[in-house]
PDB file of N, CA and C in Angstrom:
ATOM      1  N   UNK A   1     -58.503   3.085 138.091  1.00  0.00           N
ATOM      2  CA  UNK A   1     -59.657   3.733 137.556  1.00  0.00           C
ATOM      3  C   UNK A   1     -60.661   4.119 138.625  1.00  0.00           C
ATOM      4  N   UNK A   2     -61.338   3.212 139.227  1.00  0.00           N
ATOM      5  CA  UNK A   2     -62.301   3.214 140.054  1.00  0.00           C
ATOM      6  C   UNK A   2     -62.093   3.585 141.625  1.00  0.00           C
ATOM      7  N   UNK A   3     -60.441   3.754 141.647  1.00  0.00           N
ATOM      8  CA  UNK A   3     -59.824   4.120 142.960  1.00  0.00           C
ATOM      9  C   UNK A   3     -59.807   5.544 143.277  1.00  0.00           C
ATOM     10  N   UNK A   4     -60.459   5.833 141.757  1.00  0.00           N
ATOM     11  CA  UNK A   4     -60.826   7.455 141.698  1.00  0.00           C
ATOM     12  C   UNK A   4     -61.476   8.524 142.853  1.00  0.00           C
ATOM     13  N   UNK A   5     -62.674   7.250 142.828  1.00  0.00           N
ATOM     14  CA  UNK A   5     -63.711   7.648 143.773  1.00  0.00           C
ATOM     15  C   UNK A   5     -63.379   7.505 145.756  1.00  0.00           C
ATOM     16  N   UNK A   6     -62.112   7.335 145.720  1.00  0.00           N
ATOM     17  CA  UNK A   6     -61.437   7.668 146.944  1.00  0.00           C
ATOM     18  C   UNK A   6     -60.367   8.668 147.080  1.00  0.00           C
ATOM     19  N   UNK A   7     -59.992   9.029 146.089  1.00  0.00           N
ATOM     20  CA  UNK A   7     -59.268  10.304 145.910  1.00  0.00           C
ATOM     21  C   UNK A   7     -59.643  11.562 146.300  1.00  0.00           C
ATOM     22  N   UNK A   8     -58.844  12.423 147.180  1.00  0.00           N
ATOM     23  CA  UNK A   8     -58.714  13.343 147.505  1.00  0.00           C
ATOM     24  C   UNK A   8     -59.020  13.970 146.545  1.00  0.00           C
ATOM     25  N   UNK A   9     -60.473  15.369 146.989  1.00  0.00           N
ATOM     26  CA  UNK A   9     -60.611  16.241 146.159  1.00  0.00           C
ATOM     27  C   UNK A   9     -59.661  17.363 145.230  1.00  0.00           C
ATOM     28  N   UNK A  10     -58.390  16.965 146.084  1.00  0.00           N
ATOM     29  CA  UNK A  10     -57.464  18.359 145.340  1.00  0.00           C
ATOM     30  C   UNK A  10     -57.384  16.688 144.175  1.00  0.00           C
ATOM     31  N   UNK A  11     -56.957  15.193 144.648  1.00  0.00           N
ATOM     32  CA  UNK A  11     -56.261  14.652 143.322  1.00  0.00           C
ATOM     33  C   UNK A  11     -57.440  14.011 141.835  1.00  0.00           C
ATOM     34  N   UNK A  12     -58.723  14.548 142.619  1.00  0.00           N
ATOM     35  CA  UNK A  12     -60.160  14.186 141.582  1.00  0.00           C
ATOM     36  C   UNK A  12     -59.868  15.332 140.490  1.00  0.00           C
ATOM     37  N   UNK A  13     -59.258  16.478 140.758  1.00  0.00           N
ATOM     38  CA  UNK A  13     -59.236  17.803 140.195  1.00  0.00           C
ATOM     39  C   UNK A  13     -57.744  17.479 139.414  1.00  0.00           C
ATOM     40  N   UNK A  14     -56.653  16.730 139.707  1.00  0.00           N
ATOM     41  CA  UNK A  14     -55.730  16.620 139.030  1.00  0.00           C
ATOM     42  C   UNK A  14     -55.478  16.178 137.593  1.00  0.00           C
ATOM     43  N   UNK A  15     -55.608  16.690 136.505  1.00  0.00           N
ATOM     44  CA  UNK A  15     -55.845  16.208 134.991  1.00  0.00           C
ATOM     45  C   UNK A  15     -54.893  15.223 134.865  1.00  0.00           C
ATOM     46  N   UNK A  16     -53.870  14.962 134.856  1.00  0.00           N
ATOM     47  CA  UNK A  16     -52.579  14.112 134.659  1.00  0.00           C
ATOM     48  C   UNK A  16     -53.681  12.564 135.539  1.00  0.00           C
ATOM     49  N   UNK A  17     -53.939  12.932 136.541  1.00  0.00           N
ATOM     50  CA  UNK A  17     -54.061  11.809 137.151  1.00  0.00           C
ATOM     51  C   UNK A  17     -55.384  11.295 137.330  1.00  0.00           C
ATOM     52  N   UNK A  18     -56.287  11.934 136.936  1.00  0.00           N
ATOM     53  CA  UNK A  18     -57.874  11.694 136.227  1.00  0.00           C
ATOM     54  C   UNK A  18     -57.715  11.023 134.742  1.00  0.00           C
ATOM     55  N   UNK A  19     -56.975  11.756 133.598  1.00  0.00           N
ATOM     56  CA  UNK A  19     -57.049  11.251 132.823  1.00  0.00           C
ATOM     57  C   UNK A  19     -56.213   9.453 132.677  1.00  0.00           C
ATOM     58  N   UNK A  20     -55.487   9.497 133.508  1.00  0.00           N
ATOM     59  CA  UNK A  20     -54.744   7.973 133.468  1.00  0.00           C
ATOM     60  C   UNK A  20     -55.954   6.825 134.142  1.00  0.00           C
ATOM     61  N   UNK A  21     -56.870   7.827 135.303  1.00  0.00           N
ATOM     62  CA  UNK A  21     -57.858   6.903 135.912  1.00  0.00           C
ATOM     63  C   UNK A  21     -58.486   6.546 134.660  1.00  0.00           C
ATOM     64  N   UNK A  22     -59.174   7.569 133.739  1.00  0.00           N
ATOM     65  CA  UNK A  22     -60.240   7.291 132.641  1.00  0.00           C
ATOM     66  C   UNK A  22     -59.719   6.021 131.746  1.00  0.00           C
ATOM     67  N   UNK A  23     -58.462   6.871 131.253  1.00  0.00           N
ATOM     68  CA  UNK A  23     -57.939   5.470 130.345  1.00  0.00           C
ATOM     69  C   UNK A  23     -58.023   4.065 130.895  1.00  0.00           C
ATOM     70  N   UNK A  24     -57.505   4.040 131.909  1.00  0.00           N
ATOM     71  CA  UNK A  24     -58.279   2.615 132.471  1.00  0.00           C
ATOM     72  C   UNK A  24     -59.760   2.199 132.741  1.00  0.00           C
ATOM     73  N   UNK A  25     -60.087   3.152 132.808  1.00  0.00           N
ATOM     74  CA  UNK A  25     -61.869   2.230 133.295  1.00  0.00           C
ATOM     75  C   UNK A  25     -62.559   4.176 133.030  1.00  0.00           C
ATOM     76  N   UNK A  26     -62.951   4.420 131.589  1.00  0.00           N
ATOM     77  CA  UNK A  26     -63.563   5.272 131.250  1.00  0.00           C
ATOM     78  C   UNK A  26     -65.034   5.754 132.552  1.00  0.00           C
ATOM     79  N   UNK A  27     -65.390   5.239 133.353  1.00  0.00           N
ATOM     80  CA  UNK A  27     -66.638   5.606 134.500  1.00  0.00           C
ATOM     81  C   UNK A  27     -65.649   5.942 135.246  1.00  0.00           C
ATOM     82  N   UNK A  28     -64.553   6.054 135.254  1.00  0.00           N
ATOM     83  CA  UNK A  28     -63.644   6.762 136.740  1.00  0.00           C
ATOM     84  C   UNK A  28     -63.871   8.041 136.079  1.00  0.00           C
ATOM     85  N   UNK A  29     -64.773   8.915 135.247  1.00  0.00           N
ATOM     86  CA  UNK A  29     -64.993  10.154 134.971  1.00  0.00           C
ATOM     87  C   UNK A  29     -65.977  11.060 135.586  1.00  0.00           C
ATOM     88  N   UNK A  30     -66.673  10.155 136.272  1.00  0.00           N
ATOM     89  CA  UNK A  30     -67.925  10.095 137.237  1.00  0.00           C
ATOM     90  C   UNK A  30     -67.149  10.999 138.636  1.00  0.00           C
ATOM     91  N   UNK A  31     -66.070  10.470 139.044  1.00  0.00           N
ATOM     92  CA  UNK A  31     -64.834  10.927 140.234  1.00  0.00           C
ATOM     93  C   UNK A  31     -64.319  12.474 139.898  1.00  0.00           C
ATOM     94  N   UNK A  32     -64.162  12.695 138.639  1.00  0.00           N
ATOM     95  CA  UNK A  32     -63.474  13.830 138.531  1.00  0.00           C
ATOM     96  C   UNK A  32     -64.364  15.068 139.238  1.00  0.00           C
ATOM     97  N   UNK A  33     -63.262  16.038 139.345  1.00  0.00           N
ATOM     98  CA  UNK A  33     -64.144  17.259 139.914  1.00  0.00           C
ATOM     99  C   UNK A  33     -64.631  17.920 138.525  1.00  0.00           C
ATOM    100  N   UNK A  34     -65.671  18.458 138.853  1.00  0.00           N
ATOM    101  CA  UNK A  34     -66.891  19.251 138.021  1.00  0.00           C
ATOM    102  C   UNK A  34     -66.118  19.952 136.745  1.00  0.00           C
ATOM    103  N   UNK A  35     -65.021  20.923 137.214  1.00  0.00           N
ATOM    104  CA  UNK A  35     -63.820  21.405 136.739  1.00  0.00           C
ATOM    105  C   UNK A  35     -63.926  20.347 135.042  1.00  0.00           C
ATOM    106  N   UNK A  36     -62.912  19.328 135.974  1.00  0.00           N
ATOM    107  CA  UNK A  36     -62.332  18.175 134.775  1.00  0.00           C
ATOM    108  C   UNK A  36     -63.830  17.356 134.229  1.00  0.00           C
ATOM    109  N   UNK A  37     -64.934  17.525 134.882  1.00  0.00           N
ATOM    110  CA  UNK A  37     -66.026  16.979 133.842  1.00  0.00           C
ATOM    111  C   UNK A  37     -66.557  17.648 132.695  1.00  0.00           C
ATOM    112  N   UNK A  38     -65.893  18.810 132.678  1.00  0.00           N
ATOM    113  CA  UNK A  38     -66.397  19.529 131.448  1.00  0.00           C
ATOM    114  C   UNK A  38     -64.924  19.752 130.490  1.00  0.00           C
ATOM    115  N   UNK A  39     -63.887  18.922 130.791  1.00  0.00           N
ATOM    116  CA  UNK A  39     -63.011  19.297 129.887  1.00  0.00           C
ATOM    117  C   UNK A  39     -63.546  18.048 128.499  1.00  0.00           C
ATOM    118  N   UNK A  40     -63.112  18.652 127.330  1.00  0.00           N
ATOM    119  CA  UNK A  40     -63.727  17.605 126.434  1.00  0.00           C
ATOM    120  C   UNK A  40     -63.136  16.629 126.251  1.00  0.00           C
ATOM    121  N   UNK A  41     -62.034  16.752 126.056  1.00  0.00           N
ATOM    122  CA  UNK A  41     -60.596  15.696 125.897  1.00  0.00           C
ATOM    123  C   UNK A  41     -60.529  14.391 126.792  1.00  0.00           C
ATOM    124  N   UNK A  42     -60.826  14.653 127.959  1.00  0.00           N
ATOM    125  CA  UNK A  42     -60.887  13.771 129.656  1.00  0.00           C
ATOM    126  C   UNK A  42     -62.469  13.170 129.061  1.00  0.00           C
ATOM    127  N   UNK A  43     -63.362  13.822 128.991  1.00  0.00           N
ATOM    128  CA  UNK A  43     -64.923  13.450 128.440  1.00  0.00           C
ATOM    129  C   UNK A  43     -64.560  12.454 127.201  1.00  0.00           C
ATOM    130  N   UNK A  44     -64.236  12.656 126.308  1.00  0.00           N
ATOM    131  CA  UNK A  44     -63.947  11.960 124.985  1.00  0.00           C
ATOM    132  C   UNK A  44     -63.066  10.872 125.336  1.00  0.00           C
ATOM    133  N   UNK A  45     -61.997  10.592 126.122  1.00  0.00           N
ATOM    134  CA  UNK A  45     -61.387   9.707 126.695  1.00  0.00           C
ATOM    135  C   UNK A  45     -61.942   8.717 127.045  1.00  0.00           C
ATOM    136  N   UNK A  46     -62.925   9.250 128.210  1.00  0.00           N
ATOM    137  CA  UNK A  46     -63.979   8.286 128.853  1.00  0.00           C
ATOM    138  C   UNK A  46     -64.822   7.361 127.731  1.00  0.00           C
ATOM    139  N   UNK A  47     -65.335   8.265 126.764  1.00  0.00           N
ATOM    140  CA  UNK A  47     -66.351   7.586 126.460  1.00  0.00           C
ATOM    141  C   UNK A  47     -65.709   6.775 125.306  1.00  0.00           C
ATOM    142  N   UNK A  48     -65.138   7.086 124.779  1.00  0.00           N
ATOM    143  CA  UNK A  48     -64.043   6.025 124.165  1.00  0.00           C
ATOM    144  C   UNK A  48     -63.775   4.893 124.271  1.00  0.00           C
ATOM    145  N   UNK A  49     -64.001   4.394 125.994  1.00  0.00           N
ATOM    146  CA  UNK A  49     -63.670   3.315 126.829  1.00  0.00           C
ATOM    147  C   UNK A  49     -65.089   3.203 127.152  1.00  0.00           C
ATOM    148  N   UNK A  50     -66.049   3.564 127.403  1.00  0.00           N
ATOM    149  CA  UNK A  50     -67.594   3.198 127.685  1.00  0.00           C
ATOM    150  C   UNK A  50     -68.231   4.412 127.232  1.00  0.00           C
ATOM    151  N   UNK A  51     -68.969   4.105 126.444  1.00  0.00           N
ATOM    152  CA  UNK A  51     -69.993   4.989 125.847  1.00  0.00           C
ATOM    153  C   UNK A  51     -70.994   6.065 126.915  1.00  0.00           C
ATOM    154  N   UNK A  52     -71.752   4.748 128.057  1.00  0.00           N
ATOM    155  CA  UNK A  52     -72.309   5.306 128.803  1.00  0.00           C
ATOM    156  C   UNK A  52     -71.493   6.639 130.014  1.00  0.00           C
ATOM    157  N   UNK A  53     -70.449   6.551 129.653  1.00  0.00           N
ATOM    158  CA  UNK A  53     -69.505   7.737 130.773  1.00  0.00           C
ATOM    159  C   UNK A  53     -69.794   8.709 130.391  1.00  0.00           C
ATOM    160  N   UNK A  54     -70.598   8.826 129.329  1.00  0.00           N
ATOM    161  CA  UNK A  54     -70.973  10.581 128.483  1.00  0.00           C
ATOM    162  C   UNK A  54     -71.807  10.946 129.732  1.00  0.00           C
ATOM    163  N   UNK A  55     -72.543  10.451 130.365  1.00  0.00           N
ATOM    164  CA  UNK A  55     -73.912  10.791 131.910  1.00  0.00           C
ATOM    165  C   UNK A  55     -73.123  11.454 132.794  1.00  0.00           C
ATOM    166  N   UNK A  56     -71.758  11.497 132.694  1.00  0.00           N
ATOM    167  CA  UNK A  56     -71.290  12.145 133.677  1.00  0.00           C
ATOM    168  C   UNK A  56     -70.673  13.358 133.221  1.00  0.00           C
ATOM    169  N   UNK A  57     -70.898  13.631 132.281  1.00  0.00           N
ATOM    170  CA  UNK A  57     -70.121  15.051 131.516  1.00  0.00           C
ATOM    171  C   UNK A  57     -70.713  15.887 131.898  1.00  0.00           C
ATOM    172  N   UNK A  58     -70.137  16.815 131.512  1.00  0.00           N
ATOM    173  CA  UNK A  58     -70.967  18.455 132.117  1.00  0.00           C
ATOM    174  C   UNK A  58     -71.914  18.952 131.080  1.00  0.00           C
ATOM    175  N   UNK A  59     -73.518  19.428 131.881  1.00  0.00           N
ATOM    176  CA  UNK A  59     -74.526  19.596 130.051  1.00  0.00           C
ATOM    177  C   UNK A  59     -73.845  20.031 128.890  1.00  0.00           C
ATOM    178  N   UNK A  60     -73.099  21.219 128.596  1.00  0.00           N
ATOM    179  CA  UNK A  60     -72.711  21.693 127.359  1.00  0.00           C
ATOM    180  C   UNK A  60     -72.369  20.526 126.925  1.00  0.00           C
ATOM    181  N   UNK A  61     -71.200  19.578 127.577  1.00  0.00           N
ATOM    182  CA  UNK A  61     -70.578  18.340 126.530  1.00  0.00           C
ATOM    183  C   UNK A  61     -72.080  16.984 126.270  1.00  0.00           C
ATOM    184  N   UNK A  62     -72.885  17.107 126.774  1.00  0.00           N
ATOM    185  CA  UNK A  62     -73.780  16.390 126.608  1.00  0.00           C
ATOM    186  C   UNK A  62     -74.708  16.874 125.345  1.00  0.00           C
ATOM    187  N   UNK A  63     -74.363  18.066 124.816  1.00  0.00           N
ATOM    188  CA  UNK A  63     -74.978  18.828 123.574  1.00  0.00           C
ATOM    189  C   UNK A  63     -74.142  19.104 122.787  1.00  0.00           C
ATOM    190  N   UNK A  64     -72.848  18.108 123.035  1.00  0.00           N
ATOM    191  CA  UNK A  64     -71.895  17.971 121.676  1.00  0.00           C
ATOM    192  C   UNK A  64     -71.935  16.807 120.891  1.00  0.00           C
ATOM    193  N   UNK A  65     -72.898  17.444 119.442  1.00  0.00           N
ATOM    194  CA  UNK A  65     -72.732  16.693 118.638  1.00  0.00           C
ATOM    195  C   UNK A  65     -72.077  15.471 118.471  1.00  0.00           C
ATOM    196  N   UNK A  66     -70.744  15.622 118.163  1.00  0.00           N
ATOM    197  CA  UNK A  66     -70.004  14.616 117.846  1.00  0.00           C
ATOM    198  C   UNK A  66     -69.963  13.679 119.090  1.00  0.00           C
ATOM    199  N   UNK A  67     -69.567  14.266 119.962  1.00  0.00           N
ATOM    200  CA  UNK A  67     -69.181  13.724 121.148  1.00  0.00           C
ATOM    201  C   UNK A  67     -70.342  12.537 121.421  1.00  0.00           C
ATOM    202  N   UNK A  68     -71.526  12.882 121.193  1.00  0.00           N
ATOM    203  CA  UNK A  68     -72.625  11.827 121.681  1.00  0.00           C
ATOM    204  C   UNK A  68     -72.960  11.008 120.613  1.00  0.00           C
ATOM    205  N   UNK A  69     -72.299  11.401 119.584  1.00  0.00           N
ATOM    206  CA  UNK A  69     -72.573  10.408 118.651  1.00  0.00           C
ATOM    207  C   UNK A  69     -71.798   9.289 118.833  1.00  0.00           C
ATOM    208  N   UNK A  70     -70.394   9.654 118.988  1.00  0.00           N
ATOM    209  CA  UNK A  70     -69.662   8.758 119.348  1.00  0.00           C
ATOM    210  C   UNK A  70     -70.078   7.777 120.910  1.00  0.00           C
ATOM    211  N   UNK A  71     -70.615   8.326 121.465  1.00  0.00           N
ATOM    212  CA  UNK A  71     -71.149   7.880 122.779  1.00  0.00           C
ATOM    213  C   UNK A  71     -71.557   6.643 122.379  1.00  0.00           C
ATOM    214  N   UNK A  72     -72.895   7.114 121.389  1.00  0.00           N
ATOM    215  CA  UNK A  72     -74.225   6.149 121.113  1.00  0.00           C
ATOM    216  C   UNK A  72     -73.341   5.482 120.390  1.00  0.00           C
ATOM    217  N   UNK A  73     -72.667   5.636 119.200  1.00  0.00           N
ATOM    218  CA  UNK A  73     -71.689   4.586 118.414  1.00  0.00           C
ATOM    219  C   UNK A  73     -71.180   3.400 119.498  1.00  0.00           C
ATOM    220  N   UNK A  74     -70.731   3.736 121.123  1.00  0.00           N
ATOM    221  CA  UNK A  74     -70.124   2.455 121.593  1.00  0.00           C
ATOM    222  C   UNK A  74     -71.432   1.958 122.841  1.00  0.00           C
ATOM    223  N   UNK A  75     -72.286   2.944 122.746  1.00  0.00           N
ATOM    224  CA  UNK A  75     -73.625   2.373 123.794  1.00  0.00           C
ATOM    225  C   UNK A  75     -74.760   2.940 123.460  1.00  0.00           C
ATOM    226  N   UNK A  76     -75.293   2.430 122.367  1.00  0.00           N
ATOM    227  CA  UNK A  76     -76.750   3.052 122.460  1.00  0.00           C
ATOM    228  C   UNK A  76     -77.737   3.367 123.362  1.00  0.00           C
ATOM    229  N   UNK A  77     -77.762   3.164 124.443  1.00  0.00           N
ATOM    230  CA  UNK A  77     -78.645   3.419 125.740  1.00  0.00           C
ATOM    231  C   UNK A  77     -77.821   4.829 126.075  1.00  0.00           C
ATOM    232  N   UNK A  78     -76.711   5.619 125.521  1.00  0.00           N
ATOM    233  CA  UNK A  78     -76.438   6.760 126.069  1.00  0.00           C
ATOM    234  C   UNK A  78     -76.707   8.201 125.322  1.00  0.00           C
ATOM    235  N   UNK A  79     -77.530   7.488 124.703  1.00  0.00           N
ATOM    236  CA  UNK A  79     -78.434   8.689 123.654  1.00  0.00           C
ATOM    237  C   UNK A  79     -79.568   9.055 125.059  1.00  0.00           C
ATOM    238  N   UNK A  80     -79.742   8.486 126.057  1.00  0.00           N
ATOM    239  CA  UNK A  80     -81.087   8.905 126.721  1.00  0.00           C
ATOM    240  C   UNK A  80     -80.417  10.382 127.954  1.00  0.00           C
ATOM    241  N   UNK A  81     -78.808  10.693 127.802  1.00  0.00           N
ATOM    242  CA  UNK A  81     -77.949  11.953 128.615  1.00  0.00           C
ATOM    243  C   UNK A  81     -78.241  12.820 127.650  1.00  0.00           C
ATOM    244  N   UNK A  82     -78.022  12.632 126.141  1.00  0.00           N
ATOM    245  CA  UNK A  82     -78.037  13.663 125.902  1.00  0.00           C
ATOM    246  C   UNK A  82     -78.673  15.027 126.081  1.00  0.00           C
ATOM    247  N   UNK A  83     -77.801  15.957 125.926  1.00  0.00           N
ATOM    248  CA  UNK A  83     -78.931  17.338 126.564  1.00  0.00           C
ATOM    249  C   UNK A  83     -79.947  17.595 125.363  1.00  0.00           C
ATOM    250  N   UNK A  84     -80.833  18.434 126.298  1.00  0.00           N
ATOM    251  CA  UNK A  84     -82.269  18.443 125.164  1.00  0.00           C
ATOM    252  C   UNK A  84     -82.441  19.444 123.881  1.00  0.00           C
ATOM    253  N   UNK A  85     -80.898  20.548 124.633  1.00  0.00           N
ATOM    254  CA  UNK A  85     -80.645  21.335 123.385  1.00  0.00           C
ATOM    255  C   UNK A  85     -80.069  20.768 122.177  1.00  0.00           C
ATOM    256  N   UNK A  86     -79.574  19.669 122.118  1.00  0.00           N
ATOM    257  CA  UNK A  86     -79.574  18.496 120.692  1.00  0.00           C
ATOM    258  C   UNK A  86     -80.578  18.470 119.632  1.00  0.00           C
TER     259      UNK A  86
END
């Protein structure tokens, strides 16, 4: 998960191998490239596994409804990312 954050920028950008980081330790979403922080699926993954990993999404996914609900459902302190267009 967290071995993310030593990964080579081409393998931070790799979906196959970002999303296996997330499933293990949902904050290895923080690592991904910008690219994979706005995919929703990899985002929803994360926060699945820690609520607070929504802080690292890209704004639009931070002004998805559902998505932050579910956030706040597993960490209430991650209602304070959401974007302000909410």
């Amino acid at each position: 998960g967290s071995a993310l954050q030593f990964a080579s920028a081409e393998l931070q950008a790799d979906r196959e191998l970002v999303l296996e980081a997330v499933q293990g330790f949902g904050g290895a979403i923080r690592y991904a490239s910008v690219e994979l922080r706005s995919d929703r699926e990899l985002v929803q993954e994360a926060v699945m596994q820690h609520g607070w990993a929504v802080q690292f999404a890209a704004e639009r996914l931070r002004g998805d409804r559902a998505l932050m609900l579910e956030a706040v459902r597993r960490c209430g302190w991650a209602l304070q990312f959401a974007s302000k267009d909410l």
